[in-house]
C-alpha atoms as a PDB file:
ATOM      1  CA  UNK A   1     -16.252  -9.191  75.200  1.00  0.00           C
ATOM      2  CA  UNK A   2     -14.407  -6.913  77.626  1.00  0.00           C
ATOM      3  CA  UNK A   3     -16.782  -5.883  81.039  1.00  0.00           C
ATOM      4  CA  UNK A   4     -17.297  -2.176  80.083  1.00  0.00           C
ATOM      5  CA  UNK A   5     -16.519  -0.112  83.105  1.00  0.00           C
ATOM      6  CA  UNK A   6     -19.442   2.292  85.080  1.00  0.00           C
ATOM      7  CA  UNK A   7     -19.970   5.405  83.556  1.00  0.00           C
ATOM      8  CA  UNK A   8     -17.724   8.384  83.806  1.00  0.00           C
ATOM      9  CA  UNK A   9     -17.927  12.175  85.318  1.00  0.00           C
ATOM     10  CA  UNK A  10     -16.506  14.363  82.973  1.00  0.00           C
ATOM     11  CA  UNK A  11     -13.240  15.411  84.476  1.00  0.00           C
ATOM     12  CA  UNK A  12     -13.080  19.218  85.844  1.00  0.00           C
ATOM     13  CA  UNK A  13     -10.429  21.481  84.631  1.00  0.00           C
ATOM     14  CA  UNK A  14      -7.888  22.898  87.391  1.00  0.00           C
ATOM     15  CA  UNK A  15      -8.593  25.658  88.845  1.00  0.00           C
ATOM     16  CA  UNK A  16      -7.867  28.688  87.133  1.00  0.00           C
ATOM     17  CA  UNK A  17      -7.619  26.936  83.441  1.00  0.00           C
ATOM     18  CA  UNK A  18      -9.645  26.064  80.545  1.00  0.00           C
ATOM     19  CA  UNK A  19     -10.273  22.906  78.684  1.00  0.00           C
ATOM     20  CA  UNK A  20      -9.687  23.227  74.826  1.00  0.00           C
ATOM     21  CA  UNK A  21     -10.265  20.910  72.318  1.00  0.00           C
ATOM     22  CA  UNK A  22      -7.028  20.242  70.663  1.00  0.00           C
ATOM     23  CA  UNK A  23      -6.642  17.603  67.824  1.00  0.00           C
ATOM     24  CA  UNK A  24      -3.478  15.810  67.778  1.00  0.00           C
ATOM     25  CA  UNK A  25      -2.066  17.269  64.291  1.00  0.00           C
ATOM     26  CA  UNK A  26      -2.308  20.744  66.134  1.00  0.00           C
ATOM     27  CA  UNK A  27      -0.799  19.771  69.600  1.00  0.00           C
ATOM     28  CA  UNK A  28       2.692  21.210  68.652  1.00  0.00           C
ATOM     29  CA  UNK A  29       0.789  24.440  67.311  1.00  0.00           C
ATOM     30  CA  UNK A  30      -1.422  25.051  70.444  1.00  0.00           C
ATOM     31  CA  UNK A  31       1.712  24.290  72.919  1.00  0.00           C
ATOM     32  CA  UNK A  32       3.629  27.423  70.989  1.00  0.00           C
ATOM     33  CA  UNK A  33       0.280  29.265  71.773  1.00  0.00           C
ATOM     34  CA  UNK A  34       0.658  28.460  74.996  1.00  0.00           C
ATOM     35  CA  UNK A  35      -1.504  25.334  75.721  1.00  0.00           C
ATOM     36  CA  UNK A  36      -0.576  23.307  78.396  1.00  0.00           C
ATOM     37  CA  UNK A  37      -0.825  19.522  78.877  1.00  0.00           C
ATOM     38  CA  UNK A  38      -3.425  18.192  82.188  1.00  0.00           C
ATOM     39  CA  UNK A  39      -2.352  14.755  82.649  1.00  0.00           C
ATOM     40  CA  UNK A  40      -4.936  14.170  85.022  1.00  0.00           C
ATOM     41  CA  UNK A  41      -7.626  15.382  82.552  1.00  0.00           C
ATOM     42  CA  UNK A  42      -5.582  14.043  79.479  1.00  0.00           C
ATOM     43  CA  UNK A  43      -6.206  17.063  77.933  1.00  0.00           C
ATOM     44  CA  UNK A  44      -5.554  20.424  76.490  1.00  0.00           C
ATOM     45  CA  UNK A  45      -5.922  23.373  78.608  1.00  0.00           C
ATOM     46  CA  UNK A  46      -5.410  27.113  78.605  1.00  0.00           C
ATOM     47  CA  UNK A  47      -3.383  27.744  82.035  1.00  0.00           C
ATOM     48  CA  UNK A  48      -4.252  31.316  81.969  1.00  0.00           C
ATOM     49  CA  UNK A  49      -7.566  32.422  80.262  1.00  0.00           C
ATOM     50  CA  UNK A  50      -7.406  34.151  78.232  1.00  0.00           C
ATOM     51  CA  UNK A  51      -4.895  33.662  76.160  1.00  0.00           C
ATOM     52  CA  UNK A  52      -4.557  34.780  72.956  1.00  0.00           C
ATOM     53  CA  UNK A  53      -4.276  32.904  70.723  1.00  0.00           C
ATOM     54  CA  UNK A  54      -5.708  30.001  71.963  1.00  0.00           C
ATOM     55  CA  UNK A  55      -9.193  30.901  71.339  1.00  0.00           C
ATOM     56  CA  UNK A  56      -9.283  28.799  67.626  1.00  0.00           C
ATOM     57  CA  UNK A  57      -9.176  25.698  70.293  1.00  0.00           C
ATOM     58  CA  UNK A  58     -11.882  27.025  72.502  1.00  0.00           C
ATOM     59  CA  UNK A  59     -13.460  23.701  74.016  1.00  0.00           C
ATOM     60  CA  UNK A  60     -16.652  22.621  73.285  1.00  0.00           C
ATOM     61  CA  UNK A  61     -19.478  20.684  75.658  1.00  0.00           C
ATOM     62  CA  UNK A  62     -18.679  17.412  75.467  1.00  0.00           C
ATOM     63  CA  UNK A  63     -20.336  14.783  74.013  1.00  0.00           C
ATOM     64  CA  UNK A  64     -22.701  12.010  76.110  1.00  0.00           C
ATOM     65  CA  UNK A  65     -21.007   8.915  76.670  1.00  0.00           C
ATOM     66  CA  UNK A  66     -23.574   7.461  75.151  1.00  0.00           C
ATOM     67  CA  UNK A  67     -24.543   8.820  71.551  1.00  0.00           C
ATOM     68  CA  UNK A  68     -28.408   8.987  71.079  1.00  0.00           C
ATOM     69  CA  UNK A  69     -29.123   5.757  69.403  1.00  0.00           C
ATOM     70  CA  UNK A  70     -25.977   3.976  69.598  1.00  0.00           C
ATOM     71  CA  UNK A  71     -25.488   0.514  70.761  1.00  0.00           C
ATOM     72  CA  UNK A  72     -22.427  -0.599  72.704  1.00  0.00           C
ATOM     73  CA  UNK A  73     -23.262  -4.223  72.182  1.00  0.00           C
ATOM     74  CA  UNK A  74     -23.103  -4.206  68.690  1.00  0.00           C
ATOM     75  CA  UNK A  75     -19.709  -5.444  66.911  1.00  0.00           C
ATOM     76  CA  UNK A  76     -18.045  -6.462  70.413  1.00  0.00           C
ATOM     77  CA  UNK A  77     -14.931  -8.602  70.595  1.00  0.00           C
ATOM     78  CA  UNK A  78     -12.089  -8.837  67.922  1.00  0.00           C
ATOM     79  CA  UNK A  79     -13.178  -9.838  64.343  1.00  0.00           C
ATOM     80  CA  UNK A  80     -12.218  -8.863  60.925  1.00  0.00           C
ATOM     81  CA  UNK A  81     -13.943  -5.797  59.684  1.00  0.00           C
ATOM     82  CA  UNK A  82     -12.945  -4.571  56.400  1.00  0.00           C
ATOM     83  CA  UNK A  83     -14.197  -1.427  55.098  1.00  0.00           C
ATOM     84  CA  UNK A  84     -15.663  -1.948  51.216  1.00  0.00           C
ATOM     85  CA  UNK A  85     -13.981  -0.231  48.432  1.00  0.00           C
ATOM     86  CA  UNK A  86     -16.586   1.749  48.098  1.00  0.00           C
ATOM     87  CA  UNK A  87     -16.870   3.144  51.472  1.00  0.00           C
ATOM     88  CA  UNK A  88     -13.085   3.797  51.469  1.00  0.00           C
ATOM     89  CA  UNK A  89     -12.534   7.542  53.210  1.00  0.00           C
ATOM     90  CA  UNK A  90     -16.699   7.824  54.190  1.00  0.00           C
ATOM     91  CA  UNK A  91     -15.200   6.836  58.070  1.00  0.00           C
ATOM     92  CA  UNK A  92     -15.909   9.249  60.842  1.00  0.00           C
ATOM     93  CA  UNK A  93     -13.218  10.940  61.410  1.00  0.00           C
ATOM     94  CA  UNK A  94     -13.338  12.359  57.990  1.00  0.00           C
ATOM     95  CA  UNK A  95     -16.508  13.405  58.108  1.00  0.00           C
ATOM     96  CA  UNK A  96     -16.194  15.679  61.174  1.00  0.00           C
ATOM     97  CA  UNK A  97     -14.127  18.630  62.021  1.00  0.00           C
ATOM     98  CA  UNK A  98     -10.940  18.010  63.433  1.00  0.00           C
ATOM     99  CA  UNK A  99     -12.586  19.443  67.052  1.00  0.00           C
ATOM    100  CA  UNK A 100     -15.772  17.372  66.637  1.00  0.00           C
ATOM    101  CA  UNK A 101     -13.529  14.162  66.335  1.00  0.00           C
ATOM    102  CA  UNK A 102     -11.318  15.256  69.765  1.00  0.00           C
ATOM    103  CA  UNK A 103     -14.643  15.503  71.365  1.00  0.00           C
ATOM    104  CA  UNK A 104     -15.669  11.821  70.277  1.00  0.00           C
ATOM    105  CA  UNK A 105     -11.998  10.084  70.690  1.00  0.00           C
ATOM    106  CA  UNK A 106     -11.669  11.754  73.965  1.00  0.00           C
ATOM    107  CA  UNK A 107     -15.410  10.547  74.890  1.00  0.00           C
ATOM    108  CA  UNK A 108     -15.023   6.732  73.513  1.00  0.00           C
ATOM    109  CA  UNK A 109     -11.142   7.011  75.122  1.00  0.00           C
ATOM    110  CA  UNK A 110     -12.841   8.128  78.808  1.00  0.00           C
ATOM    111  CA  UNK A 111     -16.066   6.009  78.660  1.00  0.00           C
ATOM    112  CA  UNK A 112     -13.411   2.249  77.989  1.00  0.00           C
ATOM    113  CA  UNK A 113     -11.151   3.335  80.990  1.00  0.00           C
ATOM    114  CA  UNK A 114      -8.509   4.081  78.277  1.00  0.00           C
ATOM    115  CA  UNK A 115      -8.423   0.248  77.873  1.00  0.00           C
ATOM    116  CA  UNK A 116      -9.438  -2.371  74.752  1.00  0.00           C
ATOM    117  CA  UNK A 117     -12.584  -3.373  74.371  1.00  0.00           C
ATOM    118  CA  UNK A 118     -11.567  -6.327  72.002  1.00  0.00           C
ATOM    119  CA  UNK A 119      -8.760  -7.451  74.651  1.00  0.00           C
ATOM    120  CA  UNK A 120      -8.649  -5.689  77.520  1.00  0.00           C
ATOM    121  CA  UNK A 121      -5.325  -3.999  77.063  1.00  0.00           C
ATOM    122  CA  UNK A 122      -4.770  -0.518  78.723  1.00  0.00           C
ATOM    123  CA  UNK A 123      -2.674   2.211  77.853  1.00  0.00           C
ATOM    124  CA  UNK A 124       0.765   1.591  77.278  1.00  0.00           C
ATOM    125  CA  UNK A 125       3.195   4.047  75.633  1.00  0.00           C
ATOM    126  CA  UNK A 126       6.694   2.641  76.623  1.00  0.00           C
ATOM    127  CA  UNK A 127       5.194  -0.879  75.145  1.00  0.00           C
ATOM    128  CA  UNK A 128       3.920   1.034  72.055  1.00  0.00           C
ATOM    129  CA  UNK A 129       0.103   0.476  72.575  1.00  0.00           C
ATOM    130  CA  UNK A 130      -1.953   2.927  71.939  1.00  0.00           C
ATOM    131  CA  UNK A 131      -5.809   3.909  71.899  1.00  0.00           C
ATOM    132  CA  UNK A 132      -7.855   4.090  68.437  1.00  0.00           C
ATOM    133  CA  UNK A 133     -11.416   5.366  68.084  1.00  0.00           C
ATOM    134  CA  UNK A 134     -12.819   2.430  65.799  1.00  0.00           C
ATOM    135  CA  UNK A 135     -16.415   2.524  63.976  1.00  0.00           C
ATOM    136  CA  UNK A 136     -18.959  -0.551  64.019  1.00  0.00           C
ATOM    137  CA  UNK A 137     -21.171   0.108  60.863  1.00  0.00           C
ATOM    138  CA  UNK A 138     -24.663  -1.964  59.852  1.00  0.00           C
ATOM    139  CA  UNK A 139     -24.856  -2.352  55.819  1.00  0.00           C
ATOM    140  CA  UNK A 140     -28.472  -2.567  54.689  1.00  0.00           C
ATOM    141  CA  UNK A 141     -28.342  -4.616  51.643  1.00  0.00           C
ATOM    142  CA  UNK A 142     -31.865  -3.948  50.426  1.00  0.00           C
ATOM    143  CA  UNK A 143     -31.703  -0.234  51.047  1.00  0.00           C
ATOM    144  CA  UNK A 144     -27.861   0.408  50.700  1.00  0.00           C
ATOM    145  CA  UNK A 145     -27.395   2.288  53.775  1.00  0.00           C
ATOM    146  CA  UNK A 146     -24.217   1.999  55.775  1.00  0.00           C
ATOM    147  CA  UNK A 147     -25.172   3.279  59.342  1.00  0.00           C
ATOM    148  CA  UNK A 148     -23.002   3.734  62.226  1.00  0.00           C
ATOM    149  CA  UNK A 149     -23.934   1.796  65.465  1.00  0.00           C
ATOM    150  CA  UNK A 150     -21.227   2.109  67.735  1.00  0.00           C
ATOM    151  CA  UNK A 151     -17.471   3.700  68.380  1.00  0.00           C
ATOM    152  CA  UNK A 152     -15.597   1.388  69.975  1.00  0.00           C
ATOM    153  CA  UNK A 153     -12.118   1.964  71.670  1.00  0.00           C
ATOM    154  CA  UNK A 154      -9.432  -0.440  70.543  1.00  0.00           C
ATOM    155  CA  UNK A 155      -5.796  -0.736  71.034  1.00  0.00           C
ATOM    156  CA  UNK A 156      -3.600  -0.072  67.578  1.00  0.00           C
ATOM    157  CA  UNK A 157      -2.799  -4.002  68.090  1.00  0.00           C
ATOM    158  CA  UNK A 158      -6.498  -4.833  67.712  1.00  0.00           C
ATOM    159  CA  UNK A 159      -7.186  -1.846  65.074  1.00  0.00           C
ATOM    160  CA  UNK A 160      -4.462  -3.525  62.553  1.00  0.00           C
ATOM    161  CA  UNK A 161      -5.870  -6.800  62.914  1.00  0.00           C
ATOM    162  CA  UNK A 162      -9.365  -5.487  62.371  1.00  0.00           C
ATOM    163  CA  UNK A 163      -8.141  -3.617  59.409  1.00  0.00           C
ATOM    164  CA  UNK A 164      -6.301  -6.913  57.722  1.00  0.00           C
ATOM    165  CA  UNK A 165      -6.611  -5.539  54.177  1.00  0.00           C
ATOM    166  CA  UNK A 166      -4.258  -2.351  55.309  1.00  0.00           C
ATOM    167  CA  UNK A 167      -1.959  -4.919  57.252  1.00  0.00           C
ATOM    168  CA  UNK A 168      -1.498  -6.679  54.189  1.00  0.00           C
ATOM    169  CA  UNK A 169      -0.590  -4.009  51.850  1.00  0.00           C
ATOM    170  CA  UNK A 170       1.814  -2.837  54.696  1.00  0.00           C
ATOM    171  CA  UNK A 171       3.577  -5.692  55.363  1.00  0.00           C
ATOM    172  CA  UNK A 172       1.988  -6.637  58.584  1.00  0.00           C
ATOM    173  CA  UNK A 173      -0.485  -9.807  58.562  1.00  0.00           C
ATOM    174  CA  UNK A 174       1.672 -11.918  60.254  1.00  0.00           C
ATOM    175  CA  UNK A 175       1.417  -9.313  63.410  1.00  0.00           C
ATOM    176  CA  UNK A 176      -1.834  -8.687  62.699  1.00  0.00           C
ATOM    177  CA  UNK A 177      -3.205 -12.620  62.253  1.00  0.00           C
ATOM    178  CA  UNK A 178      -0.841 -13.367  65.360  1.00  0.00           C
ATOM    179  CA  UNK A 179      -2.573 -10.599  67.858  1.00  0.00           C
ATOM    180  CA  UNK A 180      -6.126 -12.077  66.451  1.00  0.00           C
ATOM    181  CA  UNK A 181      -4.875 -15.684  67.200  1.00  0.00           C
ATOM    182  CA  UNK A 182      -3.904 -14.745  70.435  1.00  0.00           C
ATOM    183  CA  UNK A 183      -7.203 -12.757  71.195  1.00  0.00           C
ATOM    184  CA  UNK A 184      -9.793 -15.060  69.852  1.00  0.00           C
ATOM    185  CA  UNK A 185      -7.995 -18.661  70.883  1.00  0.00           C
ATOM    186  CA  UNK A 186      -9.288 -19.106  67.052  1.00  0.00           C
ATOM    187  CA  UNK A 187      -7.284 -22.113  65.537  1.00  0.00           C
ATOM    188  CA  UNK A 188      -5.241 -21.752  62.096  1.00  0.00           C
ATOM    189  CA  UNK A 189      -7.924 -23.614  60.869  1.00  0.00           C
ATOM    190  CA  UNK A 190     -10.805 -21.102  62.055  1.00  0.00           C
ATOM    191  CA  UNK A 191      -8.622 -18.273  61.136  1.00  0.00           C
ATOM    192  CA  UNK A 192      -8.563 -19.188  57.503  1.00  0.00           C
ATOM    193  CA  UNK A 193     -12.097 -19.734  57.529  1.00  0.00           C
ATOM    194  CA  UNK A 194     -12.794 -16.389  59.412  1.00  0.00           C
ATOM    195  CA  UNK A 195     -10.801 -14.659  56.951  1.00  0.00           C
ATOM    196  CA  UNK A 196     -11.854 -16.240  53.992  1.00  0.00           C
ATOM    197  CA  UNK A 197     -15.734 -15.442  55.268  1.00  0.00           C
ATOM    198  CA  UNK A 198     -14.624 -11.837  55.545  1.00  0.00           C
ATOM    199  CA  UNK A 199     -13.223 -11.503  52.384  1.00  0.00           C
ATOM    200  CA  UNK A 200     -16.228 -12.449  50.567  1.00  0.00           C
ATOM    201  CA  UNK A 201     -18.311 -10.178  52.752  1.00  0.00           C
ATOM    202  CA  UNK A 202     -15.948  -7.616  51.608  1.00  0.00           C
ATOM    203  CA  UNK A 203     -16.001  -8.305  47.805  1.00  0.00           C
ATOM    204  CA  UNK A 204     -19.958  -8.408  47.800  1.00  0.00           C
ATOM    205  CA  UNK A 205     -20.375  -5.364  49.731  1.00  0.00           C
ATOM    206  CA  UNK A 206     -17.145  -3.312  47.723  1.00  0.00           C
ATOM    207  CA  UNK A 207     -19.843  -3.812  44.753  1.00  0.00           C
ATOM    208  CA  UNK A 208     -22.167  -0.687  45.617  1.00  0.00           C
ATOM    209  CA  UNK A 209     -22.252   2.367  46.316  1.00  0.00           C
ATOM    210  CA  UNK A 210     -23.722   2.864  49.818  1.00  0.00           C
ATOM    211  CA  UNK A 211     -25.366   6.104  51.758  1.00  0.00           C
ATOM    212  CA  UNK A 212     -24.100   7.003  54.975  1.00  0.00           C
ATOM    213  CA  UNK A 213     -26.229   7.468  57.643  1.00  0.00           C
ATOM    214  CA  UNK A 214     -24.777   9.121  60.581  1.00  0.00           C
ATOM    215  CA  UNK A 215     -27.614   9.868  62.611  1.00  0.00           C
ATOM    216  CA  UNK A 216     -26.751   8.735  65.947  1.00  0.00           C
ATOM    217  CA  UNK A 217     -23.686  12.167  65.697  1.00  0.00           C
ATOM    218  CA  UNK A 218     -26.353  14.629  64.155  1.00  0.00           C
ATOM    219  CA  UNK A 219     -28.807  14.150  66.966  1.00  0.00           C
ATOM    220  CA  UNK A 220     -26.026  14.703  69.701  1.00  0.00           C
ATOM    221  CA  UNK A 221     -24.796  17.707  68.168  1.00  0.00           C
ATOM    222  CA  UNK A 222     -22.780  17.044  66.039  1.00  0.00           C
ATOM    223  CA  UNK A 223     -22.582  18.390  62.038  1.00  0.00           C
ATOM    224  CA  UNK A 224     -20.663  16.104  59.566  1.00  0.00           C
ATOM    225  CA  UNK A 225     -19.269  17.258  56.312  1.00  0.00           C
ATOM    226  CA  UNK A 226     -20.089  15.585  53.102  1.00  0.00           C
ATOM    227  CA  UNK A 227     -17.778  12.230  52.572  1.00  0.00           C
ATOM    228  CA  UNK A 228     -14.947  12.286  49.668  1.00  0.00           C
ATOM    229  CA  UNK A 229     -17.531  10.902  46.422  1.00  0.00           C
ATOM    230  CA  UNK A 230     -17.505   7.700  46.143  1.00  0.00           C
ATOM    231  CA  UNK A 231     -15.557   7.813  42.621  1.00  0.00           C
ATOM    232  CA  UNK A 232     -12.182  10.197  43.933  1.00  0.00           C
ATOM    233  CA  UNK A 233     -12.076   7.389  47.339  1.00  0.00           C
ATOM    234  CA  UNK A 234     -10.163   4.952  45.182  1.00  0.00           C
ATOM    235  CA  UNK A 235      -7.648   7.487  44.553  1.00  0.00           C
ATOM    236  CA  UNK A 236      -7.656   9.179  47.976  1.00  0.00           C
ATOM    237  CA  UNK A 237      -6.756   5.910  49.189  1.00  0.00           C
ATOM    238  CA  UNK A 238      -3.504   5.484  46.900  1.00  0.00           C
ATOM    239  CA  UNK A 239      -2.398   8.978  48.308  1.00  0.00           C
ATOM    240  CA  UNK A 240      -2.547   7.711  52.046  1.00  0.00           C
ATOM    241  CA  UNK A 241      -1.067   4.459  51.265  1.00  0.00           C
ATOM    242  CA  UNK A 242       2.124   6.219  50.007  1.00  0.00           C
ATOM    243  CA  UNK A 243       2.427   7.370  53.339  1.00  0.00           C
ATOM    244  CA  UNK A 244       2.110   4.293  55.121  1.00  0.00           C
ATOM    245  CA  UNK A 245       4.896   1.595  55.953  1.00  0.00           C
ATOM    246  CA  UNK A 246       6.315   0.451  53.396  1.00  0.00           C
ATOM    247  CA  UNK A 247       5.781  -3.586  52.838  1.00  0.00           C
ATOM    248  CA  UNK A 248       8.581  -5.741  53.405  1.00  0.00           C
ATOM    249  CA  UNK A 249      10.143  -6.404  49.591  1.00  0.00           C
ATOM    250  CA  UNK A 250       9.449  -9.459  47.831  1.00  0.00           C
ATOM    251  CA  UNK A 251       6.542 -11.137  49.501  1.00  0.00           C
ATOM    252  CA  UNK A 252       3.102 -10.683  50.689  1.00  0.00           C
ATOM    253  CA  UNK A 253       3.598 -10.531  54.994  1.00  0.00           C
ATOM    254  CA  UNK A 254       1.776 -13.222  57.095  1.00  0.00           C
ATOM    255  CA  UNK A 255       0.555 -16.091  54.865  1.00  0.00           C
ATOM    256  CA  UNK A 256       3.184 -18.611  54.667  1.00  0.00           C
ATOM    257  CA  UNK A 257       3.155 -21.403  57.518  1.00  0.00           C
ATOM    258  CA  UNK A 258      -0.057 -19.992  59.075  1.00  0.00           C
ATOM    259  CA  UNK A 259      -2.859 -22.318  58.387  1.00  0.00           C
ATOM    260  CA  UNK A 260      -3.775 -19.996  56.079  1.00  0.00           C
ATOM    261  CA  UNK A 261      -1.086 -19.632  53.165  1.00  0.00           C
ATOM    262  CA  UNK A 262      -3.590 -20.102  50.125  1.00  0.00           C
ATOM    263  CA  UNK A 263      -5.515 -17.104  51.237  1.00  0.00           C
ATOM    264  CA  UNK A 264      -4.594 -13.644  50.447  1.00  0.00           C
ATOM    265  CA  UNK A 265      -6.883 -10.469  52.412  1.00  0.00           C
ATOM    266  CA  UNK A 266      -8.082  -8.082  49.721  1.00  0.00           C
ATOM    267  CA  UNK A 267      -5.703  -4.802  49.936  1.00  0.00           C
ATOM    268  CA  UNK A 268      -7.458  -2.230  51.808  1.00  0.00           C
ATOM    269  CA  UNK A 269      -6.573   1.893  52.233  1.00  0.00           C
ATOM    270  CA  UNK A 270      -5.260   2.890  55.793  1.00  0.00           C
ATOM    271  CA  UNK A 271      -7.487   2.764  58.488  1.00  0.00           C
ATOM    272  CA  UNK A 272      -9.755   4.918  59.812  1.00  0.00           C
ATOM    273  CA  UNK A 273      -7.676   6.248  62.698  1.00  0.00           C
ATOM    274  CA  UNK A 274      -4.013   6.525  60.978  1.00  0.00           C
ATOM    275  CA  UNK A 275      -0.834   7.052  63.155  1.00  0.00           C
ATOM    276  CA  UNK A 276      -1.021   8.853  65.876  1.00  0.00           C
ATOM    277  CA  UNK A 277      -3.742   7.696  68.090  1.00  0.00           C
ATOM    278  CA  UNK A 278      -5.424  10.307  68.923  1.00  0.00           C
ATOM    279  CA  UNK A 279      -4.000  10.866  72.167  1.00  0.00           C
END
């Protein structure tokens, strides 16, 4: 478990500007608007408010570090965590506006450091490594609810291996069961166990249908939309695979001369914080 550091003050905007709450898909649209980029803030901002234009972004109070309810000690460290099949696309970040889930990256992003939790790794854009918000749910299995404890922030090398399912189907276990070695110190032998162990958790729980309980954003302010139903997420999930890397042809990445070659992870939809980041 990484040390988590002491708690944040909301950065101030400079003087004479606004914050806005910008989501990444709408960056390009809110810079021809006439948004402005605070590096120090690592945000959005209006340089001259008003401007118009500019007022679809208008920020929003931010969100407390620590959501009412939530537990940062559940879930820690790097482990396999495969969503079920039947929870494909009920993930936080579709279940919120586009705005809400700025306020929450930007709030899990500030409240890490902008570092890993899993391994400790900070920003690093000329290395490729990003931030990803991540969710740690509890499944219920005598009432069938799947709650949300904790957002976590993890770098996209720890997010793919977390996500093994969607590194599978995109060609990517062997960098995905590499960064987990590497993380962990697990052996080959503990990796195939660790995987194996998750894969059954994931067949038993892809099974039901569970109810999402997101409690812990609803009493901090914040008002979720209804999931995808559970019988369209199978097919939602073929759309956003299309758009993901395509698998190296001819063979099934990162199970050959591992420890763990008789062990395939079930195929899993993209993750729950796809591509860009978030920041």
């Amino acid at each position: 478990m990484v040390d988590q550091p002491p708690a944040r003050r909301p950065a101030a905007p400079p003087a004479g500007r606004v914050y806005l709450d910008v989501p990444y898909a709408e960056k390009d649209q809110a810079k021809a608007c006439g948004a402005r980029w605070d590096p120090t803030g690592r945000r959005w901002c209006d340089p001259q408010p008003p401007t118009t234009g500019l007022d679809r972004w208008t920020g929003l109070p931010d969100v407390p570090d620590l959501l009412p309810g939530e537990d940062r000690r559940f879930g820690s460290g790097l482990f396999v965590d495969m969503i079920p099949r039947s929870c494909w696309f009920t993930n936080v970040r579709t279940c919120v506006t586009p705005k809400d889930w700025e306020r929450l990256a930007r709030m899990v992003y500030g409240r890490a450091g902008h570092r890993c939790e899993a391994c400790g790794a900070g920003l690093d854009r000329a290395a490729g490594r990003r931030m990803e918000a991540h969710e740690r749910w509890a499944y219920d299995e005598h009432t069938g609810v799947q709650a949300l404890r904790r957002l976590i922030s993890l770098c996209n090398h720890c997010h793919l291996s977390t996500h093994l399912g969607f590194a599978n189907v995109t060609g990517r276990a062997d960098q995905a069961l590499n960064h987990l070695r590497a993380v962990t110190g697990m052996s080959d032998h503990e990796v195939f166990h660790h995987v194996h162990t998750a894969g059954e958790m994931w067949t038993r729980r892809s099974a039901r249908t569970w109810t999402l309980d997101l409690s812990i954003l609803t009493d901090a302010g914040v008002t979720p939309a209804r999931p995808e139903p559970a019988d369209a997420r199978p097919a939602a999930a073929e759309r956003a695979l299309r758009q993901a890397p395509t698998p190296a042809p001819g063979r099934v990445s990162g199970w050959r001369g591992q420890g763990v070659a008789s062990q395939q992870p079930p195929q899993g939809p993209p993750h729950d914080t796809p591509g860009a980041g978030l920041a």
